[in-house]
Protein backbone atom coordinates (compact mmCIF):
# COMPACT_ATOMS: atom_id res chain seq x y z
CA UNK A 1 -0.30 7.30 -33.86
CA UNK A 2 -3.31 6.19 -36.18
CA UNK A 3 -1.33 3.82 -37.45
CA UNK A 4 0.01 2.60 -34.16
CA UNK A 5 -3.42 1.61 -32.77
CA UNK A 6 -4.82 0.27 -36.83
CA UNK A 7 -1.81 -2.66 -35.94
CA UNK A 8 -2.44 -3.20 -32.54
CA UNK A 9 -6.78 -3.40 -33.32
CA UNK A 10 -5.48 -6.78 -35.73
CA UNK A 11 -3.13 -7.95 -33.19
CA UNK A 12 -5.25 -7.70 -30.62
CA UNK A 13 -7.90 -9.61 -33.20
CA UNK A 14 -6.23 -12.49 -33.88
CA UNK A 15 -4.84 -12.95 -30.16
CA UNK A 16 -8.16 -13.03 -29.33
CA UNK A 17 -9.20 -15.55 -31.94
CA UNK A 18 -6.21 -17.79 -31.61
CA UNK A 19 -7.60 -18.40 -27.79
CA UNK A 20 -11.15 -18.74 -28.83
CA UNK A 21 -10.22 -21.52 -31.46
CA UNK A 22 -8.62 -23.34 -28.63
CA UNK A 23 -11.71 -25.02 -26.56
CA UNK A 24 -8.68 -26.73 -24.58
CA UNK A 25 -7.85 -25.55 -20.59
CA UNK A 26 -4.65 -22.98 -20.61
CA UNK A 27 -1.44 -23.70 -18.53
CA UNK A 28 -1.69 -25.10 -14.96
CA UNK A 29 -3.05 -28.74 -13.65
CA UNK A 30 -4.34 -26.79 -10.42
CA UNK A 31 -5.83 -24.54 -11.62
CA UNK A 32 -7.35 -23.44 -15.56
CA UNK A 33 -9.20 -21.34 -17.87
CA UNK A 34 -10.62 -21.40 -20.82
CA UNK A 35 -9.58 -18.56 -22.14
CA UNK A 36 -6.57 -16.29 -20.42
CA UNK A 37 -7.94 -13.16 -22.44
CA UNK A 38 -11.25 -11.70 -21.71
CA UNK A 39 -12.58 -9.47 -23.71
CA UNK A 40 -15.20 -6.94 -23.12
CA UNK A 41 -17.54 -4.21 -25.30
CA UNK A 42 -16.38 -0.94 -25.20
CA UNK A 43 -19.98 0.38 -25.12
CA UNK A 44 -20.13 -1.87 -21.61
CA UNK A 45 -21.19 -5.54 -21.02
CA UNK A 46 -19.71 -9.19 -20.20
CA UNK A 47 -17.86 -11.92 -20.68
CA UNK A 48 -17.68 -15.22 -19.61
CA UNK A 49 -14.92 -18.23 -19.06
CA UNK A 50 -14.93 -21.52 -17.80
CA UNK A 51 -12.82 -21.81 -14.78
CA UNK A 52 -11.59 -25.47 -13.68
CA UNK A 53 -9.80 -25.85 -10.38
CA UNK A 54 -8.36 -28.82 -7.80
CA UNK A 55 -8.94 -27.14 -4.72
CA UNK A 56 -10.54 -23.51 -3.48
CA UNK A 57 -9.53 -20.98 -5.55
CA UNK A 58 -9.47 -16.75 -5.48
CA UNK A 59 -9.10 -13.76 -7.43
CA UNK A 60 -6.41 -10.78 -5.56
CA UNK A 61 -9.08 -8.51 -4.85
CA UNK A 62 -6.59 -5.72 -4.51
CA UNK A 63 -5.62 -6.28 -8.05
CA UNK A 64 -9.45 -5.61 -9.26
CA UNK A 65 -9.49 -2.08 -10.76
CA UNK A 66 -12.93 -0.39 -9.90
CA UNK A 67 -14.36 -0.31 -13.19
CA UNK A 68 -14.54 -4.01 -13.36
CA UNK A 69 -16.96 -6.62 -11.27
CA UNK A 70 -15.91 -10.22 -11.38
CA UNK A 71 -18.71 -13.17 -10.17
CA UNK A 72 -17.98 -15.06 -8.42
CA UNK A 73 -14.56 -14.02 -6.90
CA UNK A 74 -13.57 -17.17 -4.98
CA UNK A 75 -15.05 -21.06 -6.31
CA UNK A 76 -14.03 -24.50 -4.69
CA UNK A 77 -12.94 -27.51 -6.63
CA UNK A 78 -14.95 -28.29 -10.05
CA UNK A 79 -16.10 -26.29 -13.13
CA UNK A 80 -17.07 -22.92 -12.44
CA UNK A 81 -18.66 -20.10 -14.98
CA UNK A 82 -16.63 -16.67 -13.85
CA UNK A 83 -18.20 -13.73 -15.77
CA UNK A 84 -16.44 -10.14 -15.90
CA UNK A 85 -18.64 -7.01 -16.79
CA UNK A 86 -17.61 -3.15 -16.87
CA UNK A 87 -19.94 -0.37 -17.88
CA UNK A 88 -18.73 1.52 -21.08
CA UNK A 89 -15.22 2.65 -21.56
CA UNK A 90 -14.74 5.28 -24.54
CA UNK A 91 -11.54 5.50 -24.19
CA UNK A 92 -10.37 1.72 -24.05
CA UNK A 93 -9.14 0.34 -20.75
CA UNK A 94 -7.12 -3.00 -20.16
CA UNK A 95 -6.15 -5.06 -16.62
CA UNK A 96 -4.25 -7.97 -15.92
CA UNK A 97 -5.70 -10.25 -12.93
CA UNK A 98 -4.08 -13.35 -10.80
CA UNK A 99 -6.17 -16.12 -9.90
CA UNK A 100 -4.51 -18.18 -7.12
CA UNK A 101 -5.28 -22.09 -5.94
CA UNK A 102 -2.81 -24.26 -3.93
CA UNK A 103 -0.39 -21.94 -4.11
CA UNK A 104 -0.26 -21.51 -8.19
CA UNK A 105 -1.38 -18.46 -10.17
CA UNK A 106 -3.29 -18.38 -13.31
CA UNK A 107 -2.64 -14.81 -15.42
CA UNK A 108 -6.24 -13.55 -17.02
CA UNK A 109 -5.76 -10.21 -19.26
CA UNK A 110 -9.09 -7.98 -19.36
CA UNK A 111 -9.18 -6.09 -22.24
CA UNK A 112 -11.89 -3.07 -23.22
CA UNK A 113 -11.76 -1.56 -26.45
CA UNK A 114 -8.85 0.16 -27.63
CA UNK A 115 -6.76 2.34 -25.64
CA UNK A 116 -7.08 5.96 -26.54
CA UNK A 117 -4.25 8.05 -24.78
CA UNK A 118 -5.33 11.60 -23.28
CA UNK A 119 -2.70 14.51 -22.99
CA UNK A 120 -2.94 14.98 -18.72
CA UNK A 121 -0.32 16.61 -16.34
CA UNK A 122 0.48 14.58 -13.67
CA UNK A 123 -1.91 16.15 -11.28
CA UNK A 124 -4.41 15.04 -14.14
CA UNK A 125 -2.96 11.20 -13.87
CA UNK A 126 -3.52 10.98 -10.14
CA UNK A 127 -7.23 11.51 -10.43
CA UNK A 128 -7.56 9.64 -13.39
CA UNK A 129 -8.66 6.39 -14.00
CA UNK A 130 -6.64 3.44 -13.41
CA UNK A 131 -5.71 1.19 -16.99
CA UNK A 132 -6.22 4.28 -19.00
CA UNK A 133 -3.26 5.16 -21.12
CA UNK A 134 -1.88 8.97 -20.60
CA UNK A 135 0.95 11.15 -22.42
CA UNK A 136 2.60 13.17 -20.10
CA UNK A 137 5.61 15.71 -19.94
CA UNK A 138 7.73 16.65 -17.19
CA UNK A 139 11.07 16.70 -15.90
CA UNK A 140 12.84 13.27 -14.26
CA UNK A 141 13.04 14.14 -10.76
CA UNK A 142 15.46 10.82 -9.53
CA UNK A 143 16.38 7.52 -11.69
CA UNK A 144 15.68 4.69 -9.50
CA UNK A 145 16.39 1.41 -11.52
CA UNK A 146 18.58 1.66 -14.59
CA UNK A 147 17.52 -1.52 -16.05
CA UNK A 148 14.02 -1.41 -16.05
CA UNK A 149 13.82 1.91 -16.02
CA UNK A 150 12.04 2.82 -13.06
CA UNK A 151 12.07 6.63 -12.16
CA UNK A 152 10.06 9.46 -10.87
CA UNK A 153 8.57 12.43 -13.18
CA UNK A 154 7.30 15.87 -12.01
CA UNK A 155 5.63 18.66 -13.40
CA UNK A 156 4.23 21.88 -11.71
CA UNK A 157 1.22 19.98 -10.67
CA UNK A 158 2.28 16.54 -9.04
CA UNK A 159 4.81 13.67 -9.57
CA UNK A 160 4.52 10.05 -10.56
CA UNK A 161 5.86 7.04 -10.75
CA UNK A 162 7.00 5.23 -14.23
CA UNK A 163 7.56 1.86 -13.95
CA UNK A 164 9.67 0.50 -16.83
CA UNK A 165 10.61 2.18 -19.41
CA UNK A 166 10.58 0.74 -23.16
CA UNK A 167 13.53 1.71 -25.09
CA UNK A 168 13.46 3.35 -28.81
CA UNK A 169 12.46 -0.48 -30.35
CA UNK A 170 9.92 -1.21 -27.58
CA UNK A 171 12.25 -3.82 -25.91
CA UNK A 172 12.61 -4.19 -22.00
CA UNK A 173 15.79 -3.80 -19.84
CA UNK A 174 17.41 -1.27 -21.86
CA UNK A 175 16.98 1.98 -20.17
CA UNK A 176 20.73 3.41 -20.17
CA UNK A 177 19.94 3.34 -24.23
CA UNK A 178 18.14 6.26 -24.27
CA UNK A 179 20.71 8.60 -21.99
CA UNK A 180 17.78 10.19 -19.75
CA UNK A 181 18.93 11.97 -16.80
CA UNK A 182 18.38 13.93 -13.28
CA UNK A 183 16.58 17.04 -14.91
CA UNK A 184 15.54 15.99 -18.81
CA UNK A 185 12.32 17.30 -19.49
CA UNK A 186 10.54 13.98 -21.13
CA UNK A 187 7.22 12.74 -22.61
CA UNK A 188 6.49 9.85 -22.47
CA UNK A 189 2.73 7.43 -23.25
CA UNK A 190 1.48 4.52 -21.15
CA UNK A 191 -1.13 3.19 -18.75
CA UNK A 192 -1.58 3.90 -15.36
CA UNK A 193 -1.91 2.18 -12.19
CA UNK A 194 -1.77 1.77 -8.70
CA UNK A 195 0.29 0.05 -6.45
CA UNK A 196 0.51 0.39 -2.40
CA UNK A 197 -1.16 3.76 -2.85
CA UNK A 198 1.74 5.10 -5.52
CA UNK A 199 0.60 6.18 -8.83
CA UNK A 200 2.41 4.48 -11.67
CA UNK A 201 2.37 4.60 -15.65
CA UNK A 202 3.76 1.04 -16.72
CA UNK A 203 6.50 0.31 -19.31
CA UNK A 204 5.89 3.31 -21.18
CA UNK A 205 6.84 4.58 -24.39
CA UNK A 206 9.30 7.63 -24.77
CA UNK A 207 7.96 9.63 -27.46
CA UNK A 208 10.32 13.05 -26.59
CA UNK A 209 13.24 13.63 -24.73
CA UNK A 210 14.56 16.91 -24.55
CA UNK A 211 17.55 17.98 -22.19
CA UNK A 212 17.00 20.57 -19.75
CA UNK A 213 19.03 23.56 -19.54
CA UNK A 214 18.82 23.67 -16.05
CA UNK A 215 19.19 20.62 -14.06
CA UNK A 216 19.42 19.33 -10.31
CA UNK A 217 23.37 17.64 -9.81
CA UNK A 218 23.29 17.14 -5.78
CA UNK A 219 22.56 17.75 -2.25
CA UNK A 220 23.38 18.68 0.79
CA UNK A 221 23.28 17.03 2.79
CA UNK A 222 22.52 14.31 0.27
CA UNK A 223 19.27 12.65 1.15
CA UNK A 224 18.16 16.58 1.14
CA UNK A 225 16.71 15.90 4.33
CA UNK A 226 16.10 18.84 7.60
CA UNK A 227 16.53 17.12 10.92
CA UNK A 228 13.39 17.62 12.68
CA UNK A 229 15.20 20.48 15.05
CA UNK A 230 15.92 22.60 11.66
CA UNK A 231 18.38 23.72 9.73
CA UNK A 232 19.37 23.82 6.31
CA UNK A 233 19.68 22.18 2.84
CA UNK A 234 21.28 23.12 -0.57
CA UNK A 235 20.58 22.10 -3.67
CA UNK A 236 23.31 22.83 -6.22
CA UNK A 237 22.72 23.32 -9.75
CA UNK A 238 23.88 23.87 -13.27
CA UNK A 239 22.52 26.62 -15.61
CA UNK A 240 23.60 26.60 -19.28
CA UNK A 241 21.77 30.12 -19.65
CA UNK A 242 23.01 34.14 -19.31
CA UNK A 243 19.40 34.78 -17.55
CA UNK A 244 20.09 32.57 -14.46
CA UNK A 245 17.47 31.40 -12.00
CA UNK A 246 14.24 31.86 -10.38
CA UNK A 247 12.64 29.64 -7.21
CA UNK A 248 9.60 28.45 -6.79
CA UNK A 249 8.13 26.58 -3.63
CA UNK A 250 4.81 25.49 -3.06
CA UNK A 251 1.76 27.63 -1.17
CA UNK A 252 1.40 24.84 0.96
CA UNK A 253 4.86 24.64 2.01
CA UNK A 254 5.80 28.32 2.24
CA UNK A 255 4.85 28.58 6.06
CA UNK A 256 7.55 26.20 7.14
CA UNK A 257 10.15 26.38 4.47
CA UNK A 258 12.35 29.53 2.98
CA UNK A 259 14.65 30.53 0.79
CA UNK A 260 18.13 31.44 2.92
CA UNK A 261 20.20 32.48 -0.37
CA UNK A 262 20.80 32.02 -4.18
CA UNK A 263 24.22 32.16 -4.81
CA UNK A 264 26.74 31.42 -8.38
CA UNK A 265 26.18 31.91 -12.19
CA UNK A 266 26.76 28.58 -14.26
CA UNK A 267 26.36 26.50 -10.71
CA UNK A 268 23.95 28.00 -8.71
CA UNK A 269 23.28 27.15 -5.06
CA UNK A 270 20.12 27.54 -3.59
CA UNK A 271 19.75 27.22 0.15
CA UNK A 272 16.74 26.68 1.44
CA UNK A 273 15.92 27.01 5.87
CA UNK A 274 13.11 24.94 8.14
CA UNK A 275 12.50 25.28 11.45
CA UNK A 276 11.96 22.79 14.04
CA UNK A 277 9.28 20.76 12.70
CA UNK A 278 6.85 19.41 16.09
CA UNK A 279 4.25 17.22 13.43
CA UNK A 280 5.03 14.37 11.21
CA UNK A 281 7.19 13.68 8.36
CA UNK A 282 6.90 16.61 5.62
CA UNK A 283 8.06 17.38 2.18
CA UNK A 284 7.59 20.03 -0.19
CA UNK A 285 8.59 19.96 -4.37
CA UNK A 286 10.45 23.34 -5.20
CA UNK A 287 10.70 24.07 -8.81
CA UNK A 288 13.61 25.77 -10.43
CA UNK A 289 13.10 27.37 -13.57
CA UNK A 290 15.35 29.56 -16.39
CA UNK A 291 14.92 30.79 -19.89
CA UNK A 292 16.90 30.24 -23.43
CA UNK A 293 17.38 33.45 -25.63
CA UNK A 294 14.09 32.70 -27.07
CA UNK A 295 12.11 33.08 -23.80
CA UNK A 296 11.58 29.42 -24.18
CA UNK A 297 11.33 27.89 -20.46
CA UNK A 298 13.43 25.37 -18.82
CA UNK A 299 12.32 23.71 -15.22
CA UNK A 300 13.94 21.56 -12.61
CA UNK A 301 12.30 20.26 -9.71
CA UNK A 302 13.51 18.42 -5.91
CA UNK A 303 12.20 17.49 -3.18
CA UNK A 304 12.79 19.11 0.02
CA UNK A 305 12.13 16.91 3.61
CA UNK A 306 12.18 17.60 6.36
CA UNK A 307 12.07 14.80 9.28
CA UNK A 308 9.25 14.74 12.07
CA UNK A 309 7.53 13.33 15.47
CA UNK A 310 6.27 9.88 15.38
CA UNK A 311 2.78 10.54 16.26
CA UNK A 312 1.96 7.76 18.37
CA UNK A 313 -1.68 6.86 18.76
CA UNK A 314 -4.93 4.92 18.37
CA UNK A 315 -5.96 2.51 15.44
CA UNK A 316 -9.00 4.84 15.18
CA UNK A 317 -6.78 7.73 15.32
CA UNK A 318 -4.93 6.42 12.75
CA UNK A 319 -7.54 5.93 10.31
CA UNK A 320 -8.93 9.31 10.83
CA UNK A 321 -5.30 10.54 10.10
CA UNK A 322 -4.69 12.01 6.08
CA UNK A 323 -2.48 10.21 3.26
CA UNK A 324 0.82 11.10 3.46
CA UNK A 325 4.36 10.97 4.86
CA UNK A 326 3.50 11.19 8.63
CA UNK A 327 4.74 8.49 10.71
CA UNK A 328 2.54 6.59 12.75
CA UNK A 329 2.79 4.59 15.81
CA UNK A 330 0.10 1.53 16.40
CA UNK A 331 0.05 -1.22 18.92
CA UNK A 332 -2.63 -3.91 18.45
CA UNK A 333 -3.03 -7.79 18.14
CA UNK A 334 -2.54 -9.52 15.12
CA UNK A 335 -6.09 -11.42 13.92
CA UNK A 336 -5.32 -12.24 10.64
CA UNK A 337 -1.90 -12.70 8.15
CA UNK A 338 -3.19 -12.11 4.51
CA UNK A 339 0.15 -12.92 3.44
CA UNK A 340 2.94 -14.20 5.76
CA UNK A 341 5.81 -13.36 2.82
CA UNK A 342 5.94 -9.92 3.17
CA UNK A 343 4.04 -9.03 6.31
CA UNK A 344 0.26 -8.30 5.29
CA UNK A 345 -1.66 -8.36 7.49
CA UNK A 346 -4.67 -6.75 10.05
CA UNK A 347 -4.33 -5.78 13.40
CA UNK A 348 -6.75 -4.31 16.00
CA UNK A 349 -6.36 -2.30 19.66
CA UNK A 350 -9.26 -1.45 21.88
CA UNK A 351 -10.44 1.24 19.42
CA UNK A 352 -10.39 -0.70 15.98
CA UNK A 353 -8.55 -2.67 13.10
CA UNK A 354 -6.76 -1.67 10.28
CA UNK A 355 -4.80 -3.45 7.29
CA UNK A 356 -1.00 -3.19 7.43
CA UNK A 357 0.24 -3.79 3.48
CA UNK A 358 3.40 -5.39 4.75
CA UNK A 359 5.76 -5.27 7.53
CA UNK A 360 9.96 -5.06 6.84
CA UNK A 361 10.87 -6.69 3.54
CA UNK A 362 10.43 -9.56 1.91
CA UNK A 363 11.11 -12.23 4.50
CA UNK A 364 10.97 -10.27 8.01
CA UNK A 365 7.57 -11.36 8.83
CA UNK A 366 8.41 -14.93 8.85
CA UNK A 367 12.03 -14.64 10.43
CA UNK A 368 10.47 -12.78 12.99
CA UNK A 369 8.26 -16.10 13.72
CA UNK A 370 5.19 -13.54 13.87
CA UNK A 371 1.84 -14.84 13.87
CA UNK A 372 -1.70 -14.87 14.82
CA UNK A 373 -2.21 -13.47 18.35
CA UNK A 374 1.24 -11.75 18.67
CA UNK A 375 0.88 -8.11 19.92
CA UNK A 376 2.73 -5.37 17.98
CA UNK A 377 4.33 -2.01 17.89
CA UNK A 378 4.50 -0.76 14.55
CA UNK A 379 6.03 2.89 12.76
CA UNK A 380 4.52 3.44 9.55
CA UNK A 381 2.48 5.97 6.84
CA UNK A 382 -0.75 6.22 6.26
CA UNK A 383 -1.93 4.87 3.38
CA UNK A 384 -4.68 3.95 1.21
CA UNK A 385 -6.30 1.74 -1.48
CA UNK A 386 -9.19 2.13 -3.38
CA UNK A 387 -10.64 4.22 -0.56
CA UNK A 388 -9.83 1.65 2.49
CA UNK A 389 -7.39 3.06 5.18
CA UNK A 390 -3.77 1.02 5.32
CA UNK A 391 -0.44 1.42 7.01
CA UNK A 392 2.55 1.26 4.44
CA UNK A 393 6.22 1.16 4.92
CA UNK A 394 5.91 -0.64 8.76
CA UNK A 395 8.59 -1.14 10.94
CA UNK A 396 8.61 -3.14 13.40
CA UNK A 397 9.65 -1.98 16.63
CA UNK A 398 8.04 -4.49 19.24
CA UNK A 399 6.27 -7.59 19.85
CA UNK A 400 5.33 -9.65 22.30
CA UNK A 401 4.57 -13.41 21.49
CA UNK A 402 1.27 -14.99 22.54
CA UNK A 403 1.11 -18.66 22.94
CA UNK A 404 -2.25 -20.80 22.87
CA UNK A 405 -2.38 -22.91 25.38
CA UNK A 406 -5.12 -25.15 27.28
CA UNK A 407 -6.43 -24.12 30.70
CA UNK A 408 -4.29 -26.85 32.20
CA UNK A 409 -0.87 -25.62 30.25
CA UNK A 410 -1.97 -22.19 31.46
CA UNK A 411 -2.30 -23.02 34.98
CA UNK A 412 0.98 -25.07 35.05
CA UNK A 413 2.58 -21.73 33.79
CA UNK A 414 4.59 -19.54 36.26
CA UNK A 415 3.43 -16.00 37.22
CA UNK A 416 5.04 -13.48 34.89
CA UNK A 417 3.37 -9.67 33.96
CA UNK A 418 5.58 -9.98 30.59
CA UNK A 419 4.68 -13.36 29.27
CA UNK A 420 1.42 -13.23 27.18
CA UNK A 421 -0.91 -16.87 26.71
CA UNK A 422 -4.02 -17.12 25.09
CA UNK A 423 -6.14 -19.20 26.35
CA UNK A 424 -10.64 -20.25 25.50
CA UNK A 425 -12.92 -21.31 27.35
CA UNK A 426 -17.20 -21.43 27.71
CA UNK A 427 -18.33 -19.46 29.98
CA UNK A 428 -19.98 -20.34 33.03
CA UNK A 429 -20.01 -17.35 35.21
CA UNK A 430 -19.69 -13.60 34.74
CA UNK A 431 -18.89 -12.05 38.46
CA UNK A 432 -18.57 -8.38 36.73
CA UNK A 433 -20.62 -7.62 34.04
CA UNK A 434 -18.45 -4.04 33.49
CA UNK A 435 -15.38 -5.18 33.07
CA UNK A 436 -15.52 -8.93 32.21
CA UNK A 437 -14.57 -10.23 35.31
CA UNK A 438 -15.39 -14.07 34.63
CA UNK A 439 -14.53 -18.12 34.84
CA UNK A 440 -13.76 -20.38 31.78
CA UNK A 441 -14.21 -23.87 31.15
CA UNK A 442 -12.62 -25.90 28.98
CA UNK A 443 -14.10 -29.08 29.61
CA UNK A 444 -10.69 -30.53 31.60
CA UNK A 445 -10.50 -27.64 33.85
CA UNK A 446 -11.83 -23.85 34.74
CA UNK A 447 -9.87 -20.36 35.25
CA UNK A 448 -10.84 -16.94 36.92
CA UNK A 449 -10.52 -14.02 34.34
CA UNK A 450 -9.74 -10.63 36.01
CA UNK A 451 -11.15 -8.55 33.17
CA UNK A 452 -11.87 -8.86 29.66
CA UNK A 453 -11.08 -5.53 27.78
CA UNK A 454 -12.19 -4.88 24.33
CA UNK A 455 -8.52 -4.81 23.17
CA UNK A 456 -4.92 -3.75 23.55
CA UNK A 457 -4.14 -0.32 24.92
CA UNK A 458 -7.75 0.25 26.40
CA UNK A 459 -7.06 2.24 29.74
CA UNK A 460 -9.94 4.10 32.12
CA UNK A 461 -13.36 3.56 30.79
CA UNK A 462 -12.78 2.00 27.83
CA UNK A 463 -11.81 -0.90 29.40
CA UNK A 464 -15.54 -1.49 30.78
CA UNK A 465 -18.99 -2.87 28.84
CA UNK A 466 -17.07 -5.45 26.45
CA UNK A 467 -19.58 -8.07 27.24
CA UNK A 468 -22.44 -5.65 27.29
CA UNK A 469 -21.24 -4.49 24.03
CA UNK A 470 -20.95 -7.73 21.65
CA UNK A 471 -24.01 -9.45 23.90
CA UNK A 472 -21.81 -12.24 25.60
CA UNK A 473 -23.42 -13.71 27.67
CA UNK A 474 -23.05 -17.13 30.13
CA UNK A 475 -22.63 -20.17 27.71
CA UNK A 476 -20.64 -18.41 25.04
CA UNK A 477 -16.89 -19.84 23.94
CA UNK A 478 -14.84 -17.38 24.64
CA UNK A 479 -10.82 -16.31 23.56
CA UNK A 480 -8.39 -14.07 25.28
CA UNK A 481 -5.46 -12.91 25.70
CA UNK A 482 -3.81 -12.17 29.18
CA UNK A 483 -0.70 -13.05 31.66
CA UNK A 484 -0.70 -15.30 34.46
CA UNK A 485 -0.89 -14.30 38.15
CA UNK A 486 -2.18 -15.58 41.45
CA UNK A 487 -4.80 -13.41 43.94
CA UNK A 488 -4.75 -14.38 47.39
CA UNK A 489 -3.68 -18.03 46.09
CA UNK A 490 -5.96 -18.09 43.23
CA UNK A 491 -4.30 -18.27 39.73
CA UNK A 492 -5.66 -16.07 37.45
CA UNK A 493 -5.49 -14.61 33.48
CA UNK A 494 -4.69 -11.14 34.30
CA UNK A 495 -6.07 -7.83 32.71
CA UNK A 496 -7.20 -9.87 29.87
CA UNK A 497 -8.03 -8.32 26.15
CA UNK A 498 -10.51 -9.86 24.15
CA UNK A 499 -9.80 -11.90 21.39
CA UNK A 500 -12.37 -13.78 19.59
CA UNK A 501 -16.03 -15.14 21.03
CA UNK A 502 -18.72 -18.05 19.46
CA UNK A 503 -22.18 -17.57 21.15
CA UNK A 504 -23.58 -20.81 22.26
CA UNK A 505 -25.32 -22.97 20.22
């Protein structure tokens, strides 16, 4: 292992050097650097590197690991001095960072010492810190890419996520190589991350693979999955030992899930009982576990789930809510896309915003012809990164289109309660200071609001003191969102949710 890091110390040298000796710009006419590898002290400090771009440019923040602090972040057109600093890292710690302009992205790779890796379960891994290489051993739960080699590992304590796999000469793409299966017990070395909230050593290295003597070979039914009225699901097994099996399932889960029976010798069957389940989503890892003649123990692990109630509810309910597989059901305006490819983006209700880190696949956003202003109904999880709330895995299951349109367009519109405009003004009355009862001018023509609500879902009293609230006031520009309909003749935007608002100048 010594020797390992003594080769990778020079290679990492004269990388290093061979981009210092080059004063020219690296790679892209929209965007350069003057150096893709930064390098930083392992006793803590910085490092700085010319940055030269056509047009504004940006780091992805959510690629930034904690430990690092980049100035600036974001830069127009020009020359501009970027400088990266981290406090000290004993252990070694290494990133790699996009920097985006007109649609092009420049790789930078920040390295910090040497990597040292640290012995951790995967409990241990979770809490870690990110970019710091672990060895870990436990048993491969399910093999989800067989070319990269992409599959889950569990231990007593947790599970995680490895993402690539080297095979025995270090190459890429050759996974089926090394004949890993459902229920090996493996270690294996590499660094972590975190990705959408999932945990994830990268491309590591398998230093031991040793095959289990008791192993996991199906469901049922297959997805191992309890409807959320109960029932049942087995897991069958094979056991290449005379001193059979023993169960294990989680404190946490052992008030809603039990063992019904063990049954077999060489191909156990363990059947294991829920009852209805009236919360969310839940899941619970049961270990199985035997012994060789030489008391020397063998473990399997799966996951039992069991489905659950979509817990519909507030934005502000939602981020209250824990991390985990509960499903969630938000409505709220979209007031920003952070990226239209695959769905990120924020919306808010009456009660507050939250980020949604993509909705569908890759694609759906943008055949769905979603945008700014369009109200939503989304199912997801919980979620989080790097402390701030997010809902992963959304589906959509509504939405209701919002078109901008003048005061005139508006007017010209016919009434319909289903048909959402949105529509700005200044405003040069307020008849109800409560509920934001009020007219808008555009300069070509002037509307009657019938409320303005602080946003989507607000019902009752929470509909009441917008204005108050923000301090609009008479003179301010004002955007909502609302449906036409006439009163006693009158056209009108109906039960109108606030949008956006400019105070006057």
């Amino acid at each position: 292992m010594k020797l390992k890091y003594f080769l990778s110390f020079f290679a990492l040298v004269a990388l290093l050097t061979s981009c210092s000796d080059d004063d020219s710009m690296t790679l892209l006419d929209e965007i350069q650097v003057s150096s893709s590898y930064v390098s930083i002290d392992v006793n803590g400090g910085s490092n700085t590197i010319t940055l030269k771009a056509k047009d504004a440019w940006s780091f992805d923040a959510e690629e930034i690991p904690e430990w690092l602090t980049i100035s600036p972040m974001t830069g127009g057109s020009g020359e501009t001095k970027v400088t990266f600093s981290a406090p000290a890292a004993p252990d070694g710690r290494n990133t790699v960072l996009h920097v985006k302009c007109a649609e092009k992205s420049q790789t930078i790779n920040v390295i910090q010492g040497l990597s040292v890796v640290s012995e951790a379960t995967c409990a241990e891994v979770i809490d870690g810190p990110e970019s710091k290489n672990y060895r870990v051993t436990g048993t491969v739960k399910s093999i989800v890419n067989t070319t990269y080699g992409n599959w889950y590992l569990a231990d007593e304590t947790g599970e995680i996520y490895i993402y690539g796999t080297l095979d025995a000469k270090g190459n890429t793409k050759n996974f089926l190589s090394l004949g890993l299966e459902v229920g090996d017990i493996v270690t294996v070395e590499g660094p972590k991350t975190v990705y959408n909230g999932t945990v994830e050593l990268v491309d590591v290295t398998v230093v031991k693979i040793q095959k289990s003597l008791v192993k996991v070979e199906g469901y049922d039914p297959e997805d191992a999955t309890i409807p959320v009225e109960g029932g049942n699901v087995k897991v069958n097994l094979s056991c290449k030992t005379v001193n059979g099996i023993s169960v294990e399932i989680p404190d946490e889960a052992k008030d809603w899930l039990s063992i019904v029976s063990i049954t077999g010798g060489s191909e156990p069957v363990v059947t294991f009982h829920a009852g209805a389940n009236t919360g969310g989503d839940r899941s619970a890892m049961v270990v199985f576990k035997t012994t060789d003649e030489y008391k020397k123990e063998y473990t399997a692990v799966a996951t039992i789930y069991q489905t659950g109630s979509i817990v519909e509810c507030s934005v502000a309910d939602f981020l209250e809510a824990p991390v985990g597989d509960t499903q969630y059901r938000i409505s709220g305006v979209i007031t920003e896309v952070a990226n239209p490819t695959y769905g990120n983006v924020y919306i808010r209700d009456w009660s507050g915003d939250t980020y949604v880190y993509g909705i569908g696949a890759k694609g759906d956003f943008e055949a769905a012809g979603l945008k700014v202003g369009d109200i939503v109904t989304l199912v997801g999880k919980r979620g989080e990164y790097k402390g701030t709330p997010q809902m992963t895995g959304a589906v959509l299951e509504e939405f209701k289109p919002v078109t901008p349109v003048t005061i005139d367009e508006f007017l010209d519109q016919e009434d319909d309660p289903d048909v959402y405009y949105m529509v700005s003004g200044t405003i040069t009355e307020i008849a109800n200071q409560d509920y934001g009862n009020l007219y808008l001018d555009d300069g070509t023509n002037d509307v009657y609001v019938y409320g303005t609500y602080p946003g989507w879902g607000a019902t009752g009293d929470n509909r009441k003191f917008l204005l108050e609230t923000l301090g609009i006031v008479v003179g301010d520009k004002l955007t909502v969102i609302g449906v036409k309909s006439t009163y006693k003749g009158t056209p009108q935007v109906a039960n109108s949710i606030y949008f956006s608002h400019e105070k006057a100048q």
